[in-house]
N, C-alpha and C. Protein backbone atom coordinates (compact mmCIF):
# COMPACT_ATOMS: atom_id res chain seq x y z
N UNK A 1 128.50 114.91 55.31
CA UNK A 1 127.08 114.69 55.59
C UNK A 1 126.79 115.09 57.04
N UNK A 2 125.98 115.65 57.16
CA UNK A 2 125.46 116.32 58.50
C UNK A 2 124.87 115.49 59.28
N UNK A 3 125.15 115.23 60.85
CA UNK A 3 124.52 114.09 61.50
C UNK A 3 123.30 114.49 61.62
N UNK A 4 122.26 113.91 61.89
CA UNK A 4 120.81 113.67 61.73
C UNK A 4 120.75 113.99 62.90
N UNK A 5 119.06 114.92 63.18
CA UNK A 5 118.66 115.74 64.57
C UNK A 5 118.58 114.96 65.16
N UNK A 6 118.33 115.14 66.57
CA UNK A 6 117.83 113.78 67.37
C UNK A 6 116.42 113.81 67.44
N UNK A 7 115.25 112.72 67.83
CA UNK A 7 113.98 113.43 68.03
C UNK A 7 113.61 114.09 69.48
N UNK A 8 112.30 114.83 69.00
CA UNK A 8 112.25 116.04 69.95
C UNK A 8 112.10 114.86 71.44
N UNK A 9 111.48 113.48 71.36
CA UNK A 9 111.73 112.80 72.63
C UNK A 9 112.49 111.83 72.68
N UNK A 10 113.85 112.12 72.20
CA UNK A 10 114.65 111.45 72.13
C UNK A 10 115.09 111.08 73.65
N UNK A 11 115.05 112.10 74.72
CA UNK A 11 115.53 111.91 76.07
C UNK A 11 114.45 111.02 76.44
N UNK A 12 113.42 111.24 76.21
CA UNK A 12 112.13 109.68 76.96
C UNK A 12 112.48 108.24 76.30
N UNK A 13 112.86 108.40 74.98
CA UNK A 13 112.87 106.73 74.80
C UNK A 13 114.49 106.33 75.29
N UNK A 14 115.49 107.25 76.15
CA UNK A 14 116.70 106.57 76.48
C UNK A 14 116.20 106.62 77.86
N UNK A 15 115.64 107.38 78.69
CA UNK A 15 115.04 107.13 79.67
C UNK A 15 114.42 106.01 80.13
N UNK A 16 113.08 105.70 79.32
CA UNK A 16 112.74 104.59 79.16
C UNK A 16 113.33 103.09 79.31
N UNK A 17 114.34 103.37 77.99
CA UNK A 17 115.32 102.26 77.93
C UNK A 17 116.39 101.88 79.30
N UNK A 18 116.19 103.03 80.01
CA UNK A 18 117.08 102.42 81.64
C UNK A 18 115.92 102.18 82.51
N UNK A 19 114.66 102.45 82.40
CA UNK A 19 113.81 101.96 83.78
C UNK A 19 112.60 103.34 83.62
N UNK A 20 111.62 102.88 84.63
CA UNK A 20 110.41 103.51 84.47
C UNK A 20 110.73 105.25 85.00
N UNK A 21 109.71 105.87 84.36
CA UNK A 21 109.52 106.96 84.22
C UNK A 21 108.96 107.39 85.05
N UNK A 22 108.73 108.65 86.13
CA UNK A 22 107.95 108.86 87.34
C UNK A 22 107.41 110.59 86.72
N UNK A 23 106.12 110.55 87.52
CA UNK A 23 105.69 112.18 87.12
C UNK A 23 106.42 113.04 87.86
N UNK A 24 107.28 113.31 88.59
CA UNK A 24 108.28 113.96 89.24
C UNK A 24 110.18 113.69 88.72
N UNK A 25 109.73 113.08 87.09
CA UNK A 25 110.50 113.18 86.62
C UNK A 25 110.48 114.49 85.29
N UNK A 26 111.21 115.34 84.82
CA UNK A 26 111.53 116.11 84.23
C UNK A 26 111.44 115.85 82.83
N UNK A 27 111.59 114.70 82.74
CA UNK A 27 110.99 113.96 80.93
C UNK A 27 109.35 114.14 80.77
N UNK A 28 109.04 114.02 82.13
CA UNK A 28 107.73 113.15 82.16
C UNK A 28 106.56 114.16 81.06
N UNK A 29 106.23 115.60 81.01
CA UNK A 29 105.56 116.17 80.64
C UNK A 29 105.65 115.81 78.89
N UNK A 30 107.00 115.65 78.66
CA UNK A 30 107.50 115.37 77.41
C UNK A 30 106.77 113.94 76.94
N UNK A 31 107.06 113.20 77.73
CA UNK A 31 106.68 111.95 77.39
C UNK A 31 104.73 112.26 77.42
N UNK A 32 104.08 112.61 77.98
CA UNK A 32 102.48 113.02 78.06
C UNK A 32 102.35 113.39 76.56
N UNK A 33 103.65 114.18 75.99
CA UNK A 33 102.99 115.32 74.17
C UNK A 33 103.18 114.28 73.82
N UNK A 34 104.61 113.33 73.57
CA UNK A 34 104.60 112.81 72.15
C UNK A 34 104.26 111.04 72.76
N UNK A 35 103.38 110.92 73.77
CA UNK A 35 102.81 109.59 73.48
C UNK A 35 102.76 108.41 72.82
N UNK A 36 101.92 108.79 71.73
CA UNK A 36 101.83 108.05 70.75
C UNK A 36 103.11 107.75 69.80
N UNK A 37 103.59 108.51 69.39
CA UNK A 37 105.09 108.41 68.55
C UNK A 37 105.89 107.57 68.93
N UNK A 38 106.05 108.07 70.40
CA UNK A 38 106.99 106.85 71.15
C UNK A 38 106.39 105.30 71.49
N UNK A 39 105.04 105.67 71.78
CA UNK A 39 104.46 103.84 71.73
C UNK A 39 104.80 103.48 70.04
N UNK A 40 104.73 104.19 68.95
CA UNK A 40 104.78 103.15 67.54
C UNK A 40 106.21 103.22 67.83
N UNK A 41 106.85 104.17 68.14
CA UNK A 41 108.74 103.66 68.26
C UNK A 41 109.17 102.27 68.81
N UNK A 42 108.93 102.66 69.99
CA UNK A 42 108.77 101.06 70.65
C UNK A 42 108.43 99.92 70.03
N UNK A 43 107.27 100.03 69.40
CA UNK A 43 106.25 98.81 68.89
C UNK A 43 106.89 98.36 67.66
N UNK A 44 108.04 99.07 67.19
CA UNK A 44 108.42 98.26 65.44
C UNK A 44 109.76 97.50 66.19
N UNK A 45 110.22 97.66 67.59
CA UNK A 45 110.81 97.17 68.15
C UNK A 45 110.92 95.88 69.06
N UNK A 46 109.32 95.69 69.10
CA UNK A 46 109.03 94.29 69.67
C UNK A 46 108.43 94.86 71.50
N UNK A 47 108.64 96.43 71.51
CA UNK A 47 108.55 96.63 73.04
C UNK A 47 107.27 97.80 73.02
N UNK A 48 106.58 97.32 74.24
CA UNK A 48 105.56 98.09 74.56
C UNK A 48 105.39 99.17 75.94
N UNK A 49 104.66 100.63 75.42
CA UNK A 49 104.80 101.56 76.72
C UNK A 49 104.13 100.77 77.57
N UNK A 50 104.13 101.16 79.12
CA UNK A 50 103.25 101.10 79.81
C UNK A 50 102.96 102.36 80.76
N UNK A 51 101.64 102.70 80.05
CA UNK A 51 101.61 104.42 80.69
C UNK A 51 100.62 104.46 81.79
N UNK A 52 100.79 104.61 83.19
CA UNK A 52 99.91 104.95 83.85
C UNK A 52 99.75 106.38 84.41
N UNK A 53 99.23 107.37 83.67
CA UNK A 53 99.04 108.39 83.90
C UNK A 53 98.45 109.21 84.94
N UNK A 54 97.10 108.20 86.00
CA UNK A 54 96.86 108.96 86.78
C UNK A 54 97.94 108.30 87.87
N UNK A 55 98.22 107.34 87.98
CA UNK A 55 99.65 106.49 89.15
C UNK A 55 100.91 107.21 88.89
N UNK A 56 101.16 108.07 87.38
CA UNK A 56 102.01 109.21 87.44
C UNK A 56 103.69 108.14 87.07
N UNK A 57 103.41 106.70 86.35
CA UNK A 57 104.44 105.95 85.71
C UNK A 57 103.94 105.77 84.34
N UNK A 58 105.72 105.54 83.92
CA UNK A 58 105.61 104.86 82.54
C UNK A 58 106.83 104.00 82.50
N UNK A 59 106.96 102.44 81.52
CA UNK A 59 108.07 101.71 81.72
C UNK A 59 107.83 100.90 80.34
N UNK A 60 108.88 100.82 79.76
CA UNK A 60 108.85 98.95 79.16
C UNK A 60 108.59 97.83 79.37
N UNK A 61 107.83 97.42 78.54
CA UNK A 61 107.49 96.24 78.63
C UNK A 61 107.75 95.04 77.55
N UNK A 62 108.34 93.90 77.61
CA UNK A 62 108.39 92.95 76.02
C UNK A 62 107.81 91.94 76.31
N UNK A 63 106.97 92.02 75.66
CA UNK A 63 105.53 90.98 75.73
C UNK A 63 106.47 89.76 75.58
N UNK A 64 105.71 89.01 75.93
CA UNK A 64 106.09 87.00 75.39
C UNK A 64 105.88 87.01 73.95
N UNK A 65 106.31 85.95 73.08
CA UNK A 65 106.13 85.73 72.01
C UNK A 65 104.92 85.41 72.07
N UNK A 66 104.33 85.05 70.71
CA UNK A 66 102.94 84.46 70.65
C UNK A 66 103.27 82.84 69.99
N UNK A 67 102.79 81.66 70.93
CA UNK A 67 103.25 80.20 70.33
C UNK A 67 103.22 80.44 69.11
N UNK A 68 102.03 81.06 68.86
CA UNK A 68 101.30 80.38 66.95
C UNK A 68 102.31 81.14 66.20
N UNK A 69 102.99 81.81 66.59
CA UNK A 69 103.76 83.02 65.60
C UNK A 69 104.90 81.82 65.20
N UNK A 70 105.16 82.15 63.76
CA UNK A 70 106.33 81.04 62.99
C UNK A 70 107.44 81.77 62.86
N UNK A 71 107.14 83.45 63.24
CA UNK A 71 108.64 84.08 62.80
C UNK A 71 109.75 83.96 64.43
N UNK A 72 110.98 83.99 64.01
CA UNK A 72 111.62 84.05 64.87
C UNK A 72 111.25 84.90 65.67
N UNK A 73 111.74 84.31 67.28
CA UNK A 73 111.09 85.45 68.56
C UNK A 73 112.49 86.49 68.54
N UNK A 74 112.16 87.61 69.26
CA UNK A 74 113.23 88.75 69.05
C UNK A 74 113.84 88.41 70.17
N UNK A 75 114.84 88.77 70.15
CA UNK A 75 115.69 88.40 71.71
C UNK A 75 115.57 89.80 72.70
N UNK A 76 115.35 89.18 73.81
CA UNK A 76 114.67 89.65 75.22
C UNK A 76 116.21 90.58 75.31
N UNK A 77 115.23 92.06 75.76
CA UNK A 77 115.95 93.12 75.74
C UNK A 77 116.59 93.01 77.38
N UNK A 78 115.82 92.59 78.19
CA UNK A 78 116.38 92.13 79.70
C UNK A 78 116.57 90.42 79.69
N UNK A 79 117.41 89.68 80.94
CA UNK A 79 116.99 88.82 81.10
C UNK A 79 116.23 88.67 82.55
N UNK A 80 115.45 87.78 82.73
CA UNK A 80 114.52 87.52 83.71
C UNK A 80 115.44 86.63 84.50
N UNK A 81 115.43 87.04 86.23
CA UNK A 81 115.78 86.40 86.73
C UNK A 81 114.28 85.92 87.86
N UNK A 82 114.17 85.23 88.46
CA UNK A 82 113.28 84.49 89.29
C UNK A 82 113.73 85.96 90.56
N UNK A 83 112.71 86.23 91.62
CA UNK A 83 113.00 86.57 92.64
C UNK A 83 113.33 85.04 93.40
N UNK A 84 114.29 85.58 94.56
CA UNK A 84 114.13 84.45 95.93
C UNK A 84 112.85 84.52 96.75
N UNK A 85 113.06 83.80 97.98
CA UNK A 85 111.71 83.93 98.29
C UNK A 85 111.60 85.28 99.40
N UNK A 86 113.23 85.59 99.88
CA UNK A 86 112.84 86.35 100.98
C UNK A 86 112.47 87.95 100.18
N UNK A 87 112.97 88.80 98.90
CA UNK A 87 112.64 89.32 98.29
C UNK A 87 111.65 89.78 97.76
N UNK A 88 110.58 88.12 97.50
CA UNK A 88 109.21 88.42 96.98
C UNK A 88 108.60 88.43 97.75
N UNK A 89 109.36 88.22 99.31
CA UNK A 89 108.12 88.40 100.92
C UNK A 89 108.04 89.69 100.89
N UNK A 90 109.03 90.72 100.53
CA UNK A 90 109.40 92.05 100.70
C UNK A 90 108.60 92.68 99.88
N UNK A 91 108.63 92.43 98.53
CA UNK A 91 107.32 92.84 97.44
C UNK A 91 105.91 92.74 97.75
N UNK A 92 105.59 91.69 98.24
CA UNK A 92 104.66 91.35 98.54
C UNK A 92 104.08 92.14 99.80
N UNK A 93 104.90 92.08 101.18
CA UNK A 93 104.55 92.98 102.20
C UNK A 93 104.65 94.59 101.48
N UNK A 94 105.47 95.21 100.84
CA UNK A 94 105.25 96.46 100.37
C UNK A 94 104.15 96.80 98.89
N UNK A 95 103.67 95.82 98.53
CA UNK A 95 102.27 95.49 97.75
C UNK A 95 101.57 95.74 98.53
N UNK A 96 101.18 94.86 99.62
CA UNK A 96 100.14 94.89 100.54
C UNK A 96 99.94 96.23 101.21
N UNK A 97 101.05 97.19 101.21
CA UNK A 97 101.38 98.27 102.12
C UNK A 97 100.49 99.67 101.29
N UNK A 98 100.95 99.23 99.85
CA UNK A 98 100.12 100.46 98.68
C UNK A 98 98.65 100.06 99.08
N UNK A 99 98.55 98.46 98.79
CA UNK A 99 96.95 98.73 98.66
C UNK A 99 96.23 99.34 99.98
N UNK A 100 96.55 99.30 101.21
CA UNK A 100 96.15 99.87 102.36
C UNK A 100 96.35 101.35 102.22
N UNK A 101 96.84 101.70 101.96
CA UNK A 101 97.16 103.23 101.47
C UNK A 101 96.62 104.00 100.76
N UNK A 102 96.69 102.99 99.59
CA UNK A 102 95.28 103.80 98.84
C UNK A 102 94.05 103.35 99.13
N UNK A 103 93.85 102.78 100.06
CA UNK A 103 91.99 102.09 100.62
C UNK A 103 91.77 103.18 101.67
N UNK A 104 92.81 103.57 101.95
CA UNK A 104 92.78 104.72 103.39
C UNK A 104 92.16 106.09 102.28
N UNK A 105 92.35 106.66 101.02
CA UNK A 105 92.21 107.40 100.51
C UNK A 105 93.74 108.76 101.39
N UNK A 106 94.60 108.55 101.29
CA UNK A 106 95.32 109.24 101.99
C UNK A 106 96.39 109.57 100.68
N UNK A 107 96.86 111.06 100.68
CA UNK A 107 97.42 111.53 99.56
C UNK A 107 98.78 111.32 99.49
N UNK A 108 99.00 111.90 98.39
CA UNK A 108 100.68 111.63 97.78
C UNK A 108 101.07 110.52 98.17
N UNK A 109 102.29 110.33 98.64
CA UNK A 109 103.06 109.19 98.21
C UNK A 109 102.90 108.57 99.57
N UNK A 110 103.23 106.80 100.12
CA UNK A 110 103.60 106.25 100.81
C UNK A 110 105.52 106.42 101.00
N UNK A 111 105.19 106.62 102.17
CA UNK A 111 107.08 106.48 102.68
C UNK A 111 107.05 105.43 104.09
N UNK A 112 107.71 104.76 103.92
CA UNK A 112 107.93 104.01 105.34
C UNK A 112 109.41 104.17 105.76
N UNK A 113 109.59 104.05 107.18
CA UNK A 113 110.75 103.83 107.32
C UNK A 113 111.63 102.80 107.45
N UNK A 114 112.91 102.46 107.81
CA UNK A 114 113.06 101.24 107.99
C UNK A 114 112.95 100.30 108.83
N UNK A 115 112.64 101.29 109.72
CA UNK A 115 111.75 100.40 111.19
C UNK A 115 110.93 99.66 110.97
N UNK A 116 110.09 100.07 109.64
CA UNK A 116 108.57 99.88 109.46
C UNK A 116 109.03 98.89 108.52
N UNK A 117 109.81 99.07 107.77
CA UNK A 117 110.18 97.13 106.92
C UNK A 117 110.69 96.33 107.56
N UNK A 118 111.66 96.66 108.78
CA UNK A 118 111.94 95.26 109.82
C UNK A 118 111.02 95.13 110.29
N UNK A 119 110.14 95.84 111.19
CA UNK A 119 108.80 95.50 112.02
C UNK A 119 108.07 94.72 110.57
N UNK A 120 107.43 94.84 109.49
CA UNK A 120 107.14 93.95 108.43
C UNK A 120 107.35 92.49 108.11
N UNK A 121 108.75 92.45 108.51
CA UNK A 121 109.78 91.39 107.53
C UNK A 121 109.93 90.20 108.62
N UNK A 122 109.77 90.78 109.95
CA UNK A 122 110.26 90.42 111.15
C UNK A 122 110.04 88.64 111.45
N UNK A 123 107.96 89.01 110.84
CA UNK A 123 107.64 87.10 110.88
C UNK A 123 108.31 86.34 109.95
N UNK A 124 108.75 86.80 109.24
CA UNK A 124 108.99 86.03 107.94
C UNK A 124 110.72 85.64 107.60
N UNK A 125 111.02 86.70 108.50
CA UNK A 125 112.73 86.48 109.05
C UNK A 125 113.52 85.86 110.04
N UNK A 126 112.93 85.20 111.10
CA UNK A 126 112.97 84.49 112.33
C UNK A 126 113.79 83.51 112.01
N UNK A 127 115.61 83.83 111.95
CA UNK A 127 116.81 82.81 112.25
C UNK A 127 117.30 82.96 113.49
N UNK A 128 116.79 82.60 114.37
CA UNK A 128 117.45 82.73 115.17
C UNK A 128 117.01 84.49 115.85
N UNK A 129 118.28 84.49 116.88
CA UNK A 129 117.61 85.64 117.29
C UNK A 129 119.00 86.91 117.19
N UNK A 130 119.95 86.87 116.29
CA UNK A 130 120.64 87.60 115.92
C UNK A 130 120.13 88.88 115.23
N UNK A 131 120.10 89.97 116.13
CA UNK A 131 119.79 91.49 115.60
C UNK A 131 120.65 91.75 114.90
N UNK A 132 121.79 91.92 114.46
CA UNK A 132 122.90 92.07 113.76
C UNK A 132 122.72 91.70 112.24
N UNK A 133 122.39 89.97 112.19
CA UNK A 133 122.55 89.41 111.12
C UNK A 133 120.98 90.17 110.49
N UNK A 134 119.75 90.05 111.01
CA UNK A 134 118.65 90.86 110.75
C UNK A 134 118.74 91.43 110.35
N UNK A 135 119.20 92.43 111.04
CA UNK A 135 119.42 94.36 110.34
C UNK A 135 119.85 94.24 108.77
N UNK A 136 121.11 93.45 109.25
CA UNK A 136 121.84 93.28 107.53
C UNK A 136 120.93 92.55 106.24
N UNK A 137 120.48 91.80 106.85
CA UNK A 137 119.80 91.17 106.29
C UNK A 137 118.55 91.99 105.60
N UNK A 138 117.81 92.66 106.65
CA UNK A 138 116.72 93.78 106.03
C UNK A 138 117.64 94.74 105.08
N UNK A 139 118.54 95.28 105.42
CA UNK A 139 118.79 96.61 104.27
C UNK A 139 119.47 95.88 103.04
N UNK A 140 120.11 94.60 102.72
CA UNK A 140 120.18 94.28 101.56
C UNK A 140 119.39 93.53 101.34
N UNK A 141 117.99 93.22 102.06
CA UNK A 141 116.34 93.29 100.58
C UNK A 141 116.07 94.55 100.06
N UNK A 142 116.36 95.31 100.71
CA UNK A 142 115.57 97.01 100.49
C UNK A 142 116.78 97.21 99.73
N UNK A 143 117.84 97.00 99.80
CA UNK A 143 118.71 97.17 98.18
C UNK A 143 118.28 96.90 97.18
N UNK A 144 118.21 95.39 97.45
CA UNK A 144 117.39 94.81 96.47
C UNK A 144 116.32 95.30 96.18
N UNK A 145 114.85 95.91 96.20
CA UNK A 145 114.13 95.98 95.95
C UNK A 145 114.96 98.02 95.62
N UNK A 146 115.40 98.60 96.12
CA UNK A 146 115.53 100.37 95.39
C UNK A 146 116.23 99.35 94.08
N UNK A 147 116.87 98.53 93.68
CA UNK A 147 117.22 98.11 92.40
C UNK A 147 116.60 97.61 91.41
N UNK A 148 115.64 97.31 91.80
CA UNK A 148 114.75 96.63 91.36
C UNK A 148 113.52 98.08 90.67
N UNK A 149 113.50 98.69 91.69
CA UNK A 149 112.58 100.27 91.43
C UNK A 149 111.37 99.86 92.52
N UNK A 150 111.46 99.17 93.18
CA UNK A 150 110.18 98.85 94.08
C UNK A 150 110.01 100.45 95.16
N UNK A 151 111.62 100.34 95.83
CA UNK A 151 111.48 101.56 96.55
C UNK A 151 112.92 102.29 95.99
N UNK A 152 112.66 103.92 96.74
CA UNK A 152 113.55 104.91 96.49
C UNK A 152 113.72 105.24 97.80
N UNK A 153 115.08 105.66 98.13
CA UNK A 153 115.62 106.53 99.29
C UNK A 153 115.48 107.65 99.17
N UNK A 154 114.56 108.30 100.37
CA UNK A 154 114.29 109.92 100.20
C UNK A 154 115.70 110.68 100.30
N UNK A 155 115.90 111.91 99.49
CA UNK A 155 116.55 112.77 99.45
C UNK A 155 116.86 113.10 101.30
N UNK A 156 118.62 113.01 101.47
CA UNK A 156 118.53 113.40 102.73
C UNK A 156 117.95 112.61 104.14
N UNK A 157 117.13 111.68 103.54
CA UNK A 157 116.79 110.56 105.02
C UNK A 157 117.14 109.35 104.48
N UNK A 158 117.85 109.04 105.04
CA UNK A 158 118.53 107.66 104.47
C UNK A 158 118.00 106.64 105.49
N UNK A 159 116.74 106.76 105.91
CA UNK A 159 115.90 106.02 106.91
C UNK A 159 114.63 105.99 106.30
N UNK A 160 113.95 106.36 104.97
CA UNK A 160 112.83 106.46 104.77
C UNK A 160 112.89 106.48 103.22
N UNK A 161 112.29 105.60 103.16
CA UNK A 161 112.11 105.07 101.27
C UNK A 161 110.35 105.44 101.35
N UNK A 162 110.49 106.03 99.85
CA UNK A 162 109.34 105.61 99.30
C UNK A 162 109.15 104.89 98.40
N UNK A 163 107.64 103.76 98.70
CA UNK A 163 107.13 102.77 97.65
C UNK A 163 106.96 103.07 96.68
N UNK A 164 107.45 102.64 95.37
CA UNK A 164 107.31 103.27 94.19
C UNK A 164 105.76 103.21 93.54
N UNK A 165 104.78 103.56 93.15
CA UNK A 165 103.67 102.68 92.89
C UNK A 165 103.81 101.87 91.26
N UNK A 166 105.48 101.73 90.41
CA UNK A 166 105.26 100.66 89.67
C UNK A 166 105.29 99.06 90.09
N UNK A 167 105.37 99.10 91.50
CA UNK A 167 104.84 97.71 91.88
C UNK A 167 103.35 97.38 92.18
N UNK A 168 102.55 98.37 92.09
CA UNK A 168 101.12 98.02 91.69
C UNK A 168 101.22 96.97 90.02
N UNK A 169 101.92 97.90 88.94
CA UNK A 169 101.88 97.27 87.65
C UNK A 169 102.50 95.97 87.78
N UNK A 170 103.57 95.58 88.72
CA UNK A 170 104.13 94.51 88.70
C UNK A 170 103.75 93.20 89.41
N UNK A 171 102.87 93.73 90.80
CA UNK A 171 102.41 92.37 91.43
C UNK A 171 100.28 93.05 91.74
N UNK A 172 100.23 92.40 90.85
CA UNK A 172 98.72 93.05 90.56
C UNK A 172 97.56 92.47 91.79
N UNK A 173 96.54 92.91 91.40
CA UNK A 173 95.72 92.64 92.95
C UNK A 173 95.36 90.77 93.40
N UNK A 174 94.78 90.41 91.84
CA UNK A 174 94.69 89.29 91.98
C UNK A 174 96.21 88.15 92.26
N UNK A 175 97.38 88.60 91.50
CA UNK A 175 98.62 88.16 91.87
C UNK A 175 99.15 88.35 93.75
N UNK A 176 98.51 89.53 93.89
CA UNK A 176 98.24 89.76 95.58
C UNK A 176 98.27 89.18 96.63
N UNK A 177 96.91 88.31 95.90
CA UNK A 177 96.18 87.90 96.65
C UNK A 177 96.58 86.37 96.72
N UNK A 178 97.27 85.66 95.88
CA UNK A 178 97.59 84.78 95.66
C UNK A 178 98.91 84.48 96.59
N UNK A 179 99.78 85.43 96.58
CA UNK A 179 100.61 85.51 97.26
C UNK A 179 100.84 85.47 98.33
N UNK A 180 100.02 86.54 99.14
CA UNK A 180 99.52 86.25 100.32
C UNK A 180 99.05 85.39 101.27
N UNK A 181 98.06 84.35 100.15
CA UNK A 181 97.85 83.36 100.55
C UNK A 181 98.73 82.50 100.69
N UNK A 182 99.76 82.18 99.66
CA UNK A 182 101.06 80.73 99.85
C UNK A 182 101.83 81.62 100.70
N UNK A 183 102.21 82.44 101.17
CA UNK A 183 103.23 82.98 102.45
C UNK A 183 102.11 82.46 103.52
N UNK A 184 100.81 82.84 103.99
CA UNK A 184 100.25 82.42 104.96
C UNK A 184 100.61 80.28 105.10
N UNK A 185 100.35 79.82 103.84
CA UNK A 185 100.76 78.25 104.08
C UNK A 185 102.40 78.02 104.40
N UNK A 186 103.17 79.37 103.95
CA UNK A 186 104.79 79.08 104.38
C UNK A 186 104.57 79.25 106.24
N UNK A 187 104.28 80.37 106.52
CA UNK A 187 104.05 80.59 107.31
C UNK A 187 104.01 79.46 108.59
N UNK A 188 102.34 79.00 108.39
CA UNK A 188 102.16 77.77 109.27
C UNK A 188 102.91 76.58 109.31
N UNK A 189 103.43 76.22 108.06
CA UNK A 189 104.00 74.82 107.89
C UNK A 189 105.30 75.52 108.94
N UNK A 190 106.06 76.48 108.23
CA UNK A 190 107.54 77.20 109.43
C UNK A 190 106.97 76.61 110.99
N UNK A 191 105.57 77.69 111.37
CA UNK A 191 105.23 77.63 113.02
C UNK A 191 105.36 75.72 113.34
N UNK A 192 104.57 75.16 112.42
CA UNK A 192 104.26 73.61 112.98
C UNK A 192 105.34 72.85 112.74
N UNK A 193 106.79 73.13 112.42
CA UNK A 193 107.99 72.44 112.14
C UNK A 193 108.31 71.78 113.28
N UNK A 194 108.97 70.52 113.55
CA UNK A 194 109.02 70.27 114.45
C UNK A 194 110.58 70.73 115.42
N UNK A 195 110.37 71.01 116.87
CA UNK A 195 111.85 71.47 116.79
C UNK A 195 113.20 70.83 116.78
N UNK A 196 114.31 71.55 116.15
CA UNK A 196 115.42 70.47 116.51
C UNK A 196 115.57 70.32 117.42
């Protein structure tokens, strides 16, 4: 018996299946024809596209169950871990960083360097006054977060990531804004601590 073709976007839904899709990816035009095919592929699977076409992403998504539903829930293709808090300061400051970026109307992509995420991170990192432990400390969040897909290391500058914009899809404006706000109450309560 002859093994069975593969489909013609067979490379987008294994793509997919490792992490989001970028328009400067080589699938990507592929994934634009057969669209639809691959959202019902997904969908008898329990998982949904998420296509943002003019932001130039696409990724998986597995909805929550629905309470009222009586059939068994499908088991979660990832598991969810919680961010920490110094991580989601990092999301959050490089959230804040897109939306200024695109309010500027200024093209292509955001890149910062890493100057520009310690100068960022800096209020929110204050142990003491060890540059050493800092430094280290900044480049394994920014690990954390290129693992995550928040940022990418440019080709050749290993000093300058760009913001991915699927953290627009992930920490949304109103989630933003929310955020922003309880770091501003971490914030003050930190300044008004009393000292040891």
């Amino acid at each position: 018996m002859q093994p069975q073709a593969p489909l013609p976007y067979a490379h987008v839904i294994l793509k997919l299946l490792r992490g989001a899709i970028y328009s400067d990816d080589s699938h990507w035009d592929r994934l634009q024809s057969y669209l639809t095919p691959i959202k019902e592929y997904f969908g008898k699977i329990g998982l949904q596209v998420r296509h943002y076409e003019t932001e130039g992403f696409a990724y998986l998504e597995q909805p929550d169950p629905d309470p009222e539903d009586q059939t068994e829930p499908l088991p979660r293709l990832t598991a969810r871990h919680p961010l920490g808090f110094k991580i989601t300061v990092l999301c959050v400051l490089l959230r804040e960083q897109l939306r200024q970026f695109d309010a500027s109307d200024a093209t292509g992509r955001l890149v910062l360097s890493i100057e520009k995420i310690r100068d960022l991170l800096q209020p929110y990192l204050q142990e003491g006054n060890n540059e050493e432990r800092f430094r280290r400390e900044v480049d394994g969040l920014v690990k954390q977060a290129m693992e995550l897909g928040f940022l990418k290391r440019l080709s050749g500058q290993d000093e300058n990531y760009e913001v991915r914009p699927i953290l627009k899809a992930k920490v949304d404006a109103d989630t933003l804004e929310l955020l922003i706000e309880l770091l501003k109450q971490k914030l003050a309560a930190y300044a008004n601590r009393p000292a040891d």
